[in-house]
Protein backbone atom coordinates (compact mmCIF):
# COMPACT_ATOMS: atom_id res chain seq x y z
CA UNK A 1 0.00 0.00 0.00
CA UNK A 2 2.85 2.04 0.20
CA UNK A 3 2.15 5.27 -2.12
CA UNK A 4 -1.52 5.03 -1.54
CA UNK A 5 -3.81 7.54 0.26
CA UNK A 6 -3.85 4.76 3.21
CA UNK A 7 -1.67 5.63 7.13
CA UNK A 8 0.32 2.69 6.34
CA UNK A 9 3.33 1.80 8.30
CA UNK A 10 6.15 1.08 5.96
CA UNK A 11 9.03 -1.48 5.87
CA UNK A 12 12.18 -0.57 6.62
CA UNK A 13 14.21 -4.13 7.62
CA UNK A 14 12.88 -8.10 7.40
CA UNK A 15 14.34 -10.94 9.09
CA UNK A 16 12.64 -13.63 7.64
CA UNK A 17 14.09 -16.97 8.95
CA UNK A 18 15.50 -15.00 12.34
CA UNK A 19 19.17 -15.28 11.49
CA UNK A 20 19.81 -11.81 12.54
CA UNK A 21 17.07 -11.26 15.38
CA UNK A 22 16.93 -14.64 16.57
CA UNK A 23 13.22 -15.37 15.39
CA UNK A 24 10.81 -13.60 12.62
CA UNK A 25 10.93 -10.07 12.67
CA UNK A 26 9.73 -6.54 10.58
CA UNK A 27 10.94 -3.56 11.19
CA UNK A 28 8.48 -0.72 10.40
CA UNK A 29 8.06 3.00 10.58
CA UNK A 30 6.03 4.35 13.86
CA UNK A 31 2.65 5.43 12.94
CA UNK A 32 0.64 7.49 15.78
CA UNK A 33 -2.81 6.48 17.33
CA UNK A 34 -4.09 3.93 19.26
CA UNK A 35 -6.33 0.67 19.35
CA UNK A 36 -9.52 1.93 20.15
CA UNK A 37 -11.61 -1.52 21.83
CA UNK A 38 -15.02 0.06 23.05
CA UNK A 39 -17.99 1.31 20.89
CA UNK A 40 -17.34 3.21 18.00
CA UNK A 41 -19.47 6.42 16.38
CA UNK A 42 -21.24 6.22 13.18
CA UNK A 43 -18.34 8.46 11.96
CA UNK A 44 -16.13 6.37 12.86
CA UNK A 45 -17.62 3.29 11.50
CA UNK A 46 -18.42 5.57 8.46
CA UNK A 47 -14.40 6.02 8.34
CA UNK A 48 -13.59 2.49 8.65
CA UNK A 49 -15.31 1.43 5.92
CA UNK A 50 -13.98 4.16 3.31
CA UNK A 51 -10.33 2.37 4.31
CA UNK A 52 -12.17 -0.95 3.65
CA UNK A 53 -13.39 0.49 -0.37
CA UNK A 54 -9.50 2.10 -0.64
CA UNK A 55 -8.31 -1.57 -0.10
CA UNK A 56 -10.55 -2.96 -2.25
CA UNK A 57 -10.33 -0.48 -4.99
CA UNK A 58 -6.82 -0.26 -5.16
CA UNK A 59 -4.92 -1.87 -8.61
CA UNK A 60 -2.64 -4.56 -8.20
CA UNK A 61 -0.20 -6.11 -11.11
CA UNK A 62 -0.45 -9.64 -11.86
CA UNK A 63 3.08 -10.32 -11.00
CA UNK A 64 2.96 -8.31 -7.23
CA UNK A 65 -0.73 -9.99 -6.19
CA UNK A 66 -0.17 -11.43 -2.49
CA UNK A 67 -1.12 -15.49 -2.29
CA UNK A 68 -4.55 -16.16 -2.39
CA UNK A 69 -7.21 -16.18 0.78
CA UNK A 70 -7.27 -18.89 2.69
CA UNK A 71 -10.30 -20.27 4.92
CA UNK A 72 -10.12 -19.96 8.79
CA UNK A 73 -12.31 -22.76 9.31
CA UNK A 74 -11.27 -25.60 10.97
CA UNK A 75 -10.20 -28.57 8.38
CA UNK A 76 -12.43 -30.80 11.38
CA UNK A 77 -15.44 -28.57 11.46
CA UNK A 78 -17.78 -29.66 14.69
CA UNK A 79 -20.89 -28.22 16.26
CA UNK A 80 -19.55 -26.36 19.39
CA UNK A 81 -19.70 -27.72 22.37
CA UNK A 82 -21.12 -24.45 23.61
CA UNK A 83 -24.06 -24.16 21.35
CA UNK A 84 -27.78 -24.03 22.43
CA UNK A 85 -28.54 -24.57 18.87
CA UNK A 86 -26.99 -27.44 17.43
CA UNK A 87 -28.94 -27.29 14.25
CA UNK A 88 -28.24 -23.73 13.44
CA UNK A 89 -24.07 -24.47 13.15
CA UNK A 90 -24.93 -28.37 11.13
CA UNK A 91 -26.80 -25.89 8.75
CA UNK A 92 -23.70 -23.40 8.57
CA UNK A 93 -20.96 -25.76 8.29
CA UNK A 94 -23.50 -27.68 4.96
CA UNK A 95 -23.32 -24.19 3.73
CA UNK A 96 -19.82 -24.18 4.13
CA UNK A 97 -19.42 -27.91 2.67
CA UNK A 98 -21.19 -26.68 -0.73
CA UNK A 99 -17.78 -25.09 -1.74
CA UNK A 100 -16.71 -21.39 -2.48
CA UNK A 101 -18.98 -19.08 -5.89
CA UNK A 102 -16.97 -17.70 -8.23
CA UNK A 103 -17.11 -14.18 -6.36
CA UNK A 104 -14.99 -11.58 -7.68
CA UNK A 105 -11.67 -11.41 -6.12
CA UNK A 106 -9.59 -8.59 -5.58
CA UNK A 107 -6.86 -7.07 -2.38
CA UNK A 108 -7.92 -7.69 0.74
CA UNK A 109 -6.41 -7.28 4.14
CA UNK A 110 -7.83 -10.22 5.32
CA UNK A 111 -7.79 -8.97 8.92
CA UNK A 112 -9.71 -6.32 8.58
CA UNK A 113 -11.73 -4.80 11.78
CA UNK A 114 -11.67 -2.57 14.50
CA UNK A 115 -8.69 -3.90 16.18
CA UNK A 116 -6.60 -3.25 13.61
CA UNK A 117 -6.84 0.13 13.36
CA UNK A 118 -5.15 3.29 15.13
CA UNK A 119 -7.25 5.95 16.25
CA UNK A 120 -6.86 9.74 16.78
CA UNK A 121 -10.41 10.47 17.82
CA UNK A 122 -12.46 9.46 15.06
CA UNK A 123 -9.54 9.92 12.96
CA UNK A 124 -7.48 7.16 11.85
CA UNK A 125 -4.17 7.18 11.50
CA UNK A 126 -2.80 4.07 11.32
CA UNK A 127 -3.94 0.71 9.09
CA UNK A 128 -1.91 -2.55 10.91
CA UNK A 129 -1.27 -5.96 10.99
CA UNK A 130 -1.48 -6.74 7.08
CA UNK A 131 0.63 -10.38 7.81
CA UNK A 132 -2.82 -12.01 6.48
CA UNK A 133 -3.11 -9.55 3.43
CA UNK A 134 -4.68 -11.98 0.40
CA UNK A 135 -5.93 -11.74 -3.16
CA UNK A 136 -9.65 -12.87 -2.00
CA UNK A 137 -13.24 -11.59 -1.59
CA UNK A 138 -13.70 -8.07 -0.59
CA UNK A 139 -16.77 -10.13 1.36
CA UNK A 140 -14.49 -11.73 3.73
CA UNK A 141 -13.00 -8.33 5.35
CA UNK A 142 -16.89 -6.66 5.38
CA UNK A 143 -17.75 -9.95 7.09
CA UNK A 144 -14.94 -10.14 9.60
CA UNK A 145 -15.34 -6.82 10.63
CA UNK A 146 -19.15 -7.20 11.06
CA UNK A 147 -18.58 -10.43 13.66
CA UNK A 148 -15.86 -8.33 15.14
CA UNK A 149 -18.47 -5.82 15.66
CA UNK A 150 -21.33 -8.11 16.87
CA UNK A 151 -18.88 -10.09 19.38
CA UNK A 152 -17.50 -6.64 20.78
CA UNK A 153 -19.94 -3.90 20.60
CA UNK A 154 -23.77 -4.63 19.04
CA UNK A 155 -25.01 -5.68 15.74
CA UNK A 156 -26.85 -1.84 15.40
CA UNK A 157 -23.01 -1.09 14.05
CA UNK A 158 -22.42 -4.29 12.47
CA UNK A 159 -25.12 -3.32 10.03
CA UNK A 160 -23.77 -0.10 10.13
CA UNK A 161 -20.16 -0.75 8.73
CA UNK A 162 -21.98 -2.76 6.22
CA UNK A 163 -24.24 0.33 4.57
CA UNK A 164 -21.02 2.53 5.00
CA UNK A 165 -19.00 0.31 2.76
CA UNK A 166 -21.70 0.13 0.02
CA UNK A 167 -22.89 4.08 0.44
CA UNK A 168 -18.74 4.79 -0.12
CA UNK A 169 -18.85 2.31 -3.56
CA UNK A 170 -17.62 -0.98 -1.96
CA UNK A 171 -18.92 -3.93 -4.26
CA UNK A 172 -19.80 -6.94 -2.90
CA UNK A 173 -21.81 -10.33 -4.03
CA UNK A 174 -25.61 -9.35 -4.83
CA UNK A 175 -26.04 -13.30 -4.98
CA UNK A 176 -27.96 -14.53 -1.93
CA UNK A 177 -26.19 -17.57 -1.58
CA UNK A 178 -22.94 -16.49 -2.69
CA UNK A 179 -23.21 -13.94 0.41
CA UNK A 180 -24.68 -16.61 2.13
CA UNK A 181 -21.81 -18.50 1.92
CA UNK A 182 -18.96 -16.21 2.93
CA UNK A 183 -20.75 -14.60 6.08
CA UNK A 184 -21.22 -18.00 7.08
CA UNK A 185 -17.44 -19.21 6.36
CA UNK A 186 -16.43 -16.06 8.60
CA UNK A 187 -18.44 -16.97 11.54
CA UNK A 188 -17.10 -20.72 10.84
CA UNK A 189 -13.63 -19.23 11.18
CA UNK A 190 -14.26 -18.23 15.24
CA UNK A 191 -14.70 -22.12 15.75
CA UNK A 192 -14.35 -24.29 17.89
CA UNK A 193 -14.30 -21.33 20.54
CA UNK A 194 -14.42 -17.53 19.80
CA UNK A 195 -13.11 -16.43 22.98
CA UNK A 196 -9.99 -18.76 22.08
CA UNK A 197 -9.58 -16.84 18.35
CA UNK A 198 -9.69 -12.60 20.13
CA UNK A 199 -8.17 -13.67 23.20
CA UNK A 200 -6.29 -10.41 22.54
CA UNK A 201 -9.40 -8.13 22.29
CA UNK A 202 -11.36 -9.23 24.82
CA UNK A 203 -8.30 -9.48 27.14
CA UNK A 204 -9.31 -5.75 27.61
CA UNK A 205 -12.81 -5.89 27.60
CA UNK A 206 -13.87 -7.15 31.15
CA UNK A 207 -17.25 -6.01 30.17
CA UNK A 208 -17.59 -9.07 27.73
CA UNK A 209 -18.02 -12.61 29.51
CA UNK A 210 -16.96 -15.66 27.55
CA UNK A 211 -20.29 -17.15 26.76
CA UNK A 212 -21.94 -13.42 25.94
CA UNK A 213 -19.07 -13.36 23.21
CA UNK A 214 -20.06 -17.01 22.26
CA UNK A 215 -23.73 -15.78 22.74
CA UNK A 216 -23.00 -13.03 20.06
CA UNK A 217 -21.17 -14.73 17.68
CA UNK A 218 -24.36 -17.62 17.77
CA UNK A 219 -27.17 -14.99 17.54
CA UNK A 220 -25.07 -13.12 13.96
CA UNK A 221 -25.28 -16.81 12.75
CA UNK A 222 -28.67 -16.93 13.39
CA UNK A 223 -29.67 -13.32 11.68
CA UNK A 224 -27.62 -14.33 8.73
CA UNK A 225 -28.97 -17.81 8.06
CA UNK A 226 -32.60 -17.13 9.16
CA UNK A 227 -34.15 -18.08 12.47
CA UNK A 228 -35.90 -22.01 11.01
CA UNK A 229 -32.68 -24.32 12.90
CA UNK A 230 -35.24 -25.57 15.56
């Protein structure tokens, strides 16, 4: 991203295989800001998602595209242990089983939510962690950020995030099952435990109880398939 309208930190030094530093290393520029983990405006949110459109938008050579996506579902997919609705996730995961549409695929962080941003305010100044940066779905980083925001804050700015990106020109799959599928492969990803997958976000977020998170993440499945899982 480096030349782009993006606050991207940019690489200065790379230790690869840890011959120098003793173990896999970048070395970056500093960027200001801050992680910003509690509820976020609807300017904010409306911020967020023009960075999510820039991403997606932006033109990449055949020869420089990053490695494609890969799925964060577990190769052993179960029904939760946790669940109160066993029949919702056996739905999700036949979703899942039906294979990947042909959805157009472009740059994609990969990562892309909340916690990954630096914050001035409602200003951002800072875009990090791009170690899972793809060539993929634009779908996949709307729908990661939405369960980011349903686990964490409330599915009012879930929602949200997702009529920002479209209002701002983000394009993604009009075909009901195709965006079927990858909100459901998303929420698939968080398994077998969410609490295990943001450890690192709710480690700061004493307001958010293990099973509420689980609770969350169960009731955006729900909303997203349709309530008929008896």
């Amino acid at each position: 991203m480096e030349g782009s309208s993006l606050p991207v930190p940019q690489l200065i030094a790379s230790d690869p295989d840890g011959s120098c530093t003793g173990d896999y290393a970048n070395l970056t520029t500093w960027v200001p800001g801050q992680v910003r983990l509690g509820p976020l405006s609807l300017n904010a949110i409306d911020e967020l998602a023009k960075i999510a459109v820039i991403i997606h938008g932006t033109p990449v050579d055949d020869d420089r595209r990053p490695r494609p996506f890969e799925f964060w579902a577990p190769d052993d997919l179960e029904v939760p242990s946790w669940t109160s609705r066993p029949e919702l996730w056996r739905r999700a995961i036949d979703i899942f089983n039906q294979g990947a549409p042909s959805t157009h695929q472009g740059l994609i962080h990969r990562d892309f939510h909340p916690g990954n941003i630096l914050w001035e305010g409602d200003r951002i100044t800072g875009v990090i962690d791009w170690a899972e940066t793809s060539w993929g779905p634009p779908d996949l980083d709307v729908m990661h950020s939405r369960a980011n925001f349903a686990m964490l804050h409330d599915f009012d700015s879930a929602d949200a995030f997702s009529v920002a990106y479209r209002w701002h020109g983000g394009i993604l799959d009009d075909d009901h099952d195709a965006a079927l599928f990858w909100a459901v492969s998303d929420i698939l990803g968080f398994l077998p435990d969410p609490t295990q997958i943001i450890t690192a976000l709710i480690h700061h977020r004493t307001d958010l109880p293990d099973q509420l998170v689980r609770e969350r993440l169960e009731h955006l499945l729900m909303i997203t398939i349709g309530d008929d899982c008896d």
